[in-house]
C-alpha atoms as a PDB file:
ATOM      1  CA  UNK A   1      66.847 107.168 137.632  1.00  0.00           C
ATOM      2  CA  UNK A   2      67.417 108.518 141.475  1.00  0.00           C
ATOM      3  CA  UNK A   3      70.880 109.980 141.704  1.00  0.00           C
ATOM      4  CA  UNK A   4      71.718 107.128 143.600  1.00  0.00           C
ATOM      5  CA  UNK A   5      71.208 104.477 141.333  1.00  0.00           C
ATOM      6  CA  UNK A   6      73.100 107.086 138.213  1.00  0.00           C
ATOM      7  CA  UNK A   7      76.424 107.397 141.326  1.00  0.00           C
ATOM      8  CA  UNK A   8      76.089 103.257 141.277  1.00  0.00           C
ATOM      9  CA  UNK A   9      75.644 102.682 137.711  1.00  0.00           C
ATOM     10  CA  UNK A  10      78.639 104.743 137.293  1.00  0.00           C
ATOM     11  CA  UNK A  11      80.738 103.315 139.295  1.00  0.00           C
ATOM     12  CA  UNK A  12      79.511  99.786 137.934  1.00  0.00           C
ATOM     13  CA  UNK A  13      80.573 100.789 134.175  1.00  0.00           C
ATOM     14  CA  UNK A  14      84.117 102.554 135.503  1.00  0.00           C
ATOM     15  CA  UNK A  15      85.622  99.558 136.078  1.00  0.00           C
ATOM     16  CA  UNK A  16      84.152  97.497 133.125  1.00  0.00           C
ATOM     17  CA  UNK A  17      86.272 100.588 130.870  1.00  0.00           C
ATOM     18  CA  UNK A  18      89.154  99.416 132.665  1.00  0.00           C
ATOM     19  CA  UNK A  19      88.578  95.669 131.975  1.00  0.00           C
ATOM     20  CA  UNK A  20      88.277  97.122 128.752  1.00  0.00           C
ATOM     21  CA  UNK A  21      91.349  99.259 128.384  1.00  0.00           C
ATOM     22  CA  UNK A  22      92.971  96.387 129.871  1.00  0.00           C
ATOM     23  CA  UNK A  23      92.178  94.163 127.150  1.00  0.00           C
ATOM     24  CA  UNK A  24      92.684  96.279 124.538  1.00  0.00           C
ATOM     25  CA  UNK A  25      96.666  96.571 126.325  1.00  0.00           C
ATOM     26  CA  UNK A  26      96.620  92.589 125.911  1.00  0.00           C
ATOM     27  CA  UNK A  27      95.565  92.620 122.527  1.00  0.00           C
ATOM     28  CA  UNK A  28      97.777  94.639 121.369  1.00  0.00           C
ATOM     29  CA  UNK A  29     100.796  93.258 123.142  1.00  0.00           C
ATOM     30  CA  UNK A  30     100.062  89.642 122.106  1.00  0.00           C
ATOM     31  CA  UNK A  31      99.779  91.628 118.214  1.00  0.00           C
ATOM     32  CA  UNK A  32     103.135  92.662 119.315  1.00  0.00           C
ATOM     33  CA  UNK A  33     103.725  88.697 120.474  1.00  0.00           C
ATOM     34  CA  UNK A  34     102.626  87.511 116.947  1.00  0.00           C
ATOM     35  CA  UNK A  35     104.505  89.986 114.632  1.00  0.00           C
ATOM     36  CA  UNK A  36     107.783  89.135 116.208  1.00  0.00           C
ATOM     37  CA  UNK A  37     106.558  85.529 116.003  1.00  0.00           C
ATOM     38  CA  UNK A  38     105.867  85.798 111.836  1.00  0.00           C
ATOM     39  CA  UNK A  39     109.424  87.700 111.584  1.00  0.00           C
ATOM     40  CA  UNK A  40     110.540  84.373 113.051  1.00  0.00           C
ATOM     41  CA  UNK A  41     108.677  82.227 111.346  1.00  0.00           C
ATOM     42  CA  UNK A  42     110.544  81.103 108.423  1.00  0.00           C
ATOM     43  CA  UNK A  43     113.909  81.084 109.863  1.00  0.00           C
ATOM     44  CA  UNK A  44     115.764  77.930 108.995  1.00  0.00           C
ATOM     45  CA  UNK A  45     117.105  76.270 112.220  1.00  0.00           C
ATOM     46  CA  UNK A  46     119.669  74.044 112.193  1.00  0.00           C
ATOM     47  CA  UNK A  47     118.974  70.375 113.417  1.00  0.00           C
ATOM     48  CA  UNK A  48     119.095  70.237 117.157  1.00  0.00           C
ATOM     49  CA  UNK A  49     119.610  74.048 118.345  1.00  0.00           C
ATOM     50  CA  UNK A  50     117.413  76.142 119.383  1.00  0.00           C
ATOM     51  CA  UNK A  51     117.770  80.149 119.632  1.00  0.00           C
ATOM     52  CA  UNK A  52     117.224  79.654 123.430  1.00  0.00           C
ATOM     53  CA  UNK A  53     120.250  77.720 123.591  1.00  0.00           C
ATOM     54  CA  UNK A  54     122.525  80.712 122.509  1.00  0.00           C
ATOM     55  CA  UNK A  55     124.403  82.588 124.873  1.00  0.00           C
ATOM     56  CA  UNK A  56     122.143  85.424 126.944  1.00  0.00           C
ATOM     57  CA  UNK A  57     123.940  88.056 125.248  1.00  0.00           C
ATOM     58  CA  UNK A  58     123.577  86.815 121.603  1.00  0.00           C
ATOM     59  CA  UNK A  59     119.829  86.021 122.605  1.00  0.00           C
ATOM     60  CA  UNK A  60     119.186  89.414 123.702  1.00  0.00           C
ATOM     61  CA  UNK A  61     121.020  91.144 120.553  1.00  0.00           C
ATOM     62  CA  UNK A  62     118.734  89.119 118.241  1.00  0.00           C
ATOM     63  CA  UNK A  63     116.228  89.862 120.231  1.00  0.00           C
ATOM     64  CA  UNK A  64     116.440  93.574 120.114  1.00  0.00           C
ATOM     65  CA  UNK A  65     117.140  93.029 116.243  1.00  0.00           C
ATOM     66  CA  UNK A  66     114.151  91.331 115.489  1.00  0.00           C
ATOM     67  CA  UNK A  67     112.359  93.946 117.164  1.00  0.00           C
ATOM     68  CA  UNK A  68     113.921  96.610 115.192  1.00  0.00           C
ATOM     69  CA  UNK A  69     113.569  94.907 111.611  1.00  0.00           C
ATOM     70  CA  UNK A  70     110.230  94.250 112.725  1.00  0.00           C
ATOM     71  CA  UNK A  71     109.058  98.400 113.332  1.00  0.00           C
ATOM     72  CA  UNK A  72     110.849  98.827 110.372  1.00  0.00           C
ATOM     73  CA  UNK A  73     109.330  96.179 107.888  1.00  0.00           C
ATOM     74  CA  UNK A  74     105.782  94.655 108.940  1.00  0.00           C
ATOM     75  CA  UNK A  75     105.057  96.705 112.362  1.00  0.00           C
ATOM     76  CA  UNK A  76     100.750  97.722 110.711  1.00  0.00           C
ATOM     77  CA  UNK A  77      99.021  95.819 108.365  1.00  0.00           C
ATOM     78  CA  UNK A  78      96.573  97.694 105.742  1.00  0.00           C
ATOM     79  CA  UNK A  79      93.124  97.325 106.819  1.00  0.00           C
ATOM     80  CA  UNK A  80      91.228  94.367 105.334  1.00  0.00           C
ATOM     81  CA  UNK A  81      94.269  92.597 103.389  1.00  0.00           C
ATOM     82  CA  UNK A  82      97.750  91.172 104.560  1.00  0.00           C
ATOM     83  CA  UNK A  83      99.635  93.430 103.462  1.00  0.00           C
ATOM     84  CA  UNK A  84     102.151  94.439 106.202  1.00  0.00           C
ATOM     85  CA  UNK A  85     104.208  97.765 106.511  1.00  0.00           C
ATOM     86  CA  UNK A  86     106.585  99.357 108.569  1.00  0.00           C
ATOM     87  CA  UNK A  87     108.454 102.675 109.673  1.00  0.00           C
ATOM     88  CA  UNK A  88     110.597 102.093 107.021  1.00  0.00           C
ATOM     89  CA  UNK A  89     107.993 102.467 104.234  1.00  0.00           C
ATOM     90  CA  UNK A  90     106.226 105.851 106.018  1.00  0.00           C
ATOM     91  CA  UNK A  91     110.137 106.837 106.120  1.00  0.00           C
ATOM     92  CA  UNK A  92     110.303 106.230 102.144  1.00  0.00           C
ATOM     93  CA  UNK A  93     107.911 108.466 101.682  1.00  0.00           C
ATOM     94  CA  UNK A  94     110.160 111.873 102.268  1.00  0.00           C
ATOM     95  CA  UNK A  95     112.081 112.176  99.398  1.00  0.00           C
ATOM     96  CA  UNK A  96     115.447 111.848  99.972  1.00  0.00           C
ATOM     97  CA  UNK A  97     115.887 111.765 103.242  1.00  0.00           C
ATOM     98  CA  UNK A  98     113.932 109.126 104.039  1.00  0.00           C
ATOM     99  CA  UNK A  99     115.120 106.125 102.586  1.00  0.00           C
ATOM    100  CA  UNK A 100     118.607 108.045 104.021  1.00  0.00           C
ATOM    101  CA  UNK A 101     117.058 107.679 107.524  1.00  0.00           C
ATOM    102  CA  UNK A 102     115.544 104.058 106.960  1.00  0.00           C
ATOM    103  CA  UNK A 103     119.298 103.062 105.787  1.00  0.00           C
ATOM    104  CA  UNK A 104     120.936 104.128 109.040  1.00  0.00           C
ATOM    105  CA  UNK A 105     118.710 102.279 110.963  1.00  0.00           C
ATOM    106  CA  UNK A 106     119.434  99.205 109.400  1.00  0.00           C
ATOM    107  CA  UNK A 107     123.077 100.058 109.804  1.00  0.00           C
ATOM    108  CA  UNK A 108     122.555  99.741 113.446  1.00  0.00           C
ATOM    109  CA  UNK A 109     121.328  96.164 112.823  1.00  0.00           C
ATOM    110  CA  UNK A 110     124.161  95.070 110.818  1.00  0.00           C
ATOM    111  CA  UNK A 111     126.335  96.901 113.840  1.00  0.00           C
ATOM    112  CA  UNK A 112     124.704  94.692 115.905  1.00  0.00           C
ATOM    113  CA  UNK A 113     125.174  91.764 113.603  1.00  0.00           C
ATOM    114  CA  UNK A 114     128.903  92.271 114.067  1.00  0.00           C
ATOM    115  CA  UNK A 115     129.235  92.199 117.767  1.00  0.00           C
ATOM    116  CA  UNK A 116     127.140  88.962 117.482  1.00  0.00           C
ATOM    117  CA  UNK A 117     129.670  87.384 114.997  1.00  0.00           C
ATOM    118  CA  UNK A 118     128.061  87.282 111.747  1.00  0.00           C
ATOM    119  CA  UNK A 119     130.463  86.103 109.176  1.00  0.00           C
ATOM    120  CA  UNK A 120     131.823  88.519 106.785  1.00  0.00           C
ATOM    121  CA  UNK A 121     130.052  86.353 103.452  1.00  0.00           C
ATOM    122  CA  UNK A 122     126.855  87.255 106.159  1.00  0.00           C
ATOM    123  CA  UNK A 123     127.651  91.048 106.408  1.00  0.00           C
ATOM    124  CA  UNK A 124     128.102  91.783 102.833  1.00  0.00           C
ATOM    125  CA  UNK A 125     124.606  89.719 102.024  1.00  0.00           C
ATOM    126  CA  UNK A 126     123.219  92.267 104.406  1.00  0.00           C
ATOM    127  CA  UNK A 127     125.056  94.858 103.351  1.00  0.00           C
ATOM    128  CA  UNK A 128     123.917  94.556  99.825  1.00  0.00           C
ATOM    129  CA  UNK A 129     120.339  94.146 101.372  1.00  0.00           C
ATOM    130  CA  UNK A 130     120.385  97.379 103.259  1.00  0.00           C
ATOM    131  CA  UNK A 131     121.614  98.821  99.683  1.00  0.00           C
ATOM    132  CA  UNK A 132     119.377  97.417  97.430  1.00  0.00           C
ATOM    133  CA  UNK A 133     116.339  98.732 100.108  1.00  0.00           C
ATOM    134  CA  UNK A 134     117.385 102.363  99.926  1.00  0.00           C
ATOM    135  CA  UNK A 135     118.194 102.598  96.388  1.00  0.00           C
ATOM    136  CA  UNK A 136     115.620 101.042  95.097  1.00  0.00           C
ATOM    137  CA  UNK A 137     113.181 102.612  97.444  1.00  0.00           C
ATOM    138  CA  UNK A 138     114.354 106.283  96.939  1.00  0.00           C
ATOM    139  CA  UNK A 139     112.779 105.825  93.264  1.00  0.00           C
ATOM    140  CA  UNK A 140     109.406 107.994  93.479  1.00  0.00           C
ATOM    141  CA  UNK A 141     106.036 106.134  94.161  1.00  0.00           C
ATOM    142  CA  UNK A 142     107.693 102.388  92.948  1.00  0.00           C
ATOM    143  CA  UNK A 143     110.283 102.745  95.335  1.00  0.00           C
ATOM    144  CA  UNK A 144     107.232 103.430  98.123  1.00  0.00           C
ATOM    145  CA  UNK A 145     105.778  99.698  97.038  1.00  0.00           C
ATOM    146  CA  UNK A 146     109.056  98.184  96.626  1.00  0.00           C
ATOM    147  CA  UNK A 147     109.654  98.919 100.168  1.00  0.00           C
ATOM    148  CA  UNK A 148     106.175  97.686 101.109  1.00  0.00           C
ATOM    149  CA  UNK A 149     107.200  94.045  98.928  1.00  0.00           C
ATOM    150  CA  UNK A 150     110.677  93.951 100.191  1.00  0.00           C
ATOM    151  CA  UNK A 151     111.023  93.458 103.692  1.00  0.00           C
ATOM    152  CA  UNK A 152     115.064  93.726 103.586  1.00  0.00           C
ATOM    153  CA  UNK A 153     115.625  93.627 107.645  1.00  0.00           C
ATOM    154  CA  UNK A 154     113.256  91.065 108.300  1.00  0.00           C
ATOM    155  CA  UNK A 155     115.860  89.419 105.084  1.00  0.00           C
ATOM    156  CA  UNK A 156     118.201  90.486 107.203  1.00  0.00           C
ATOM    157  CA  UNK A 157     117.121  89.021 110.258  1.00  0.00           C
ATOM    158  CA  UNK A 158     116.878  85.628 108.595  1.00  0.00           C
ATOM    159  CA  UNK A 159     120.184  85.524 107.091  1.00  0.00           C
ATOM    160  CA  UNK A 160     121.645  86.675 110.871  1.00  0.00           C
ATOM    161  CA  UNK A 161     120.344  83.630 112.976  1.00  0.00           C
ATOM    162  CA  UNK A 162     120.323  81.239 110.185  1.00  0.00           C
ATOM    163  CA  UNK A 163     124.500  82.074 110.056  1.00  0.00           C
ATOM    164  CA  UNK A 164     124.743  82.332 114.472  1.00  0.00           C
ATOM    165  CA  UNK A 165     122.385  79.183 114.639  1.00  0.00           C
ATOM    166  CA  UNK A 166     124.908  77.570 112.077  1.00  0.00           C
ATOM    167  CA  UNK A 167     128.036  78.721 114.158  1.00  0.00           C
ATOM    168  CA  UNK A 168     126.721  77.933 117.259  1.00  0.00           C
ATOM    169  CA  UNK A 169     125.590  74.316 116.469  1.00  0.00           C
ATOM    170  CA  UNK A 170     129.373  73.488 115.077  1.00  0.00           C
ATOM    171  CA  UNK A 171     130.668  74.841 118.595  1.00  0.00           C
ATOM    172  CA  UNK A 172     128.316  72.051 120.385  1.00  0.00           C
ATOM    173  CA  UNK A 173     128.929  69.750 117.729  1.00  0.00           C
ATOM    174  CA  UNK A 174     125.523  69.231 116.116  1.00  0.00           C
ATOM    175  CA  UNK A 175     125.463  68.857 112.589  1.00  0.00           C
ATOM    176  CA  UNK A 176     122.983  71.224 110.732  1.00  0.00           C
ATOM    177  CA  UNK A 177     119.849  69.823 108.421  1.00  0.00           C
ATOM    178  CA  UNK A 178     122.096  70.537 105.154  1.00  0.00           C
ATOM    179  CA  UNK A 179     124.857  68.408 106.329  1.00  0.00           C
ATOM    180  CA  UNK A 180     122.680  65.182 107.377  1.00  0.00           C
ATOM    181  CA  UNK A 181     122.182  62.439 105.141  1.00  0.00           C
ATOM    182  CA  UNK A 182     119.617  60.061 105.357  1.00  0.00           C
END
């Protein structure tokens, strides 16, 4: 090859690595897209309201929580199975302080839970969550897979806008799927 043709090939496969790099961004924010998405998945919704129909402030809370419960529960899945883990699992893993560290976190997300409204039947469910994680996970090598199995932000999360979805369809008057009777 003339040096020519090497200056042109290389300049032919620079921006092909960027294409590449780009895609490899996109991929992993549309992973991003879809584990926030599964976190929401199996949230019961009330009949009628949507979480887009909450106020921008409440939307943006739950937002941020979901995002938070997510890193912390099901942010990397083990290669080759579907078994998701989070921060709060690699956190387990220092004795002690870890499951410490994991439980202040999710503090924050039940601090957040009560700016939103959450009921206090709500907070103590979560509270008792949040417990249940860290004492249960501080127990050597079980507690590591219990924390892998148990998930108790994304619970969390769950309980939080099934309660606000609740609330918030009373306020516009629409009933919820539990009290509609065919």
């Amino acid at each position: 090859m003339t040096p020519d043709a090497r200056q042109h090939h290389a300049a032919v496969a620079e921006p092909a690595s960027a294409v590449q790099a780009d895609r490899a961004r996109s991929d992993r924010h549309q992973s991003d897209v879809a584990a926030v998405r599964r976190a929401d998945q199996h949230v019961p919704r009330p009949h009628g309201v949507d979480v887009a129909s909450l106020p921008p402030d409440v939307q943006q809370r739950l937002q941020w929580i979901r995002r938070v419960a997510t890193a912390l529960d099901s942010a990397w899945r083990v290669p080759g199975t579907n078994i998701r883990f989070g921060a709060d699992s690699l956190l387990g893993l220092v004795p002690g302080v870890g499951d410490v560290a994991g439980a202040a976190i999710s503090l924050g997300i039940l601090h957040q839970a009560r700016r939103i409204g959450a009921s206090r039947w709500t907070l103590a469910r979560m509270t008792l969550n949040v417990v249940v994680d860290m004492l249960l996970g501080a127990i050597p090598l079980v507690g590591d897979l219990f924390d892998v199995a148990w998930k108790g932000n994304l619970r969390n999360v769950r309980l939080l806008e099934e309660t606000v979805l609740k609330t918030h369809s009373r306020t516009l008057g629409v009933p919820d799927h539990h009290s509609v009777r065919p």
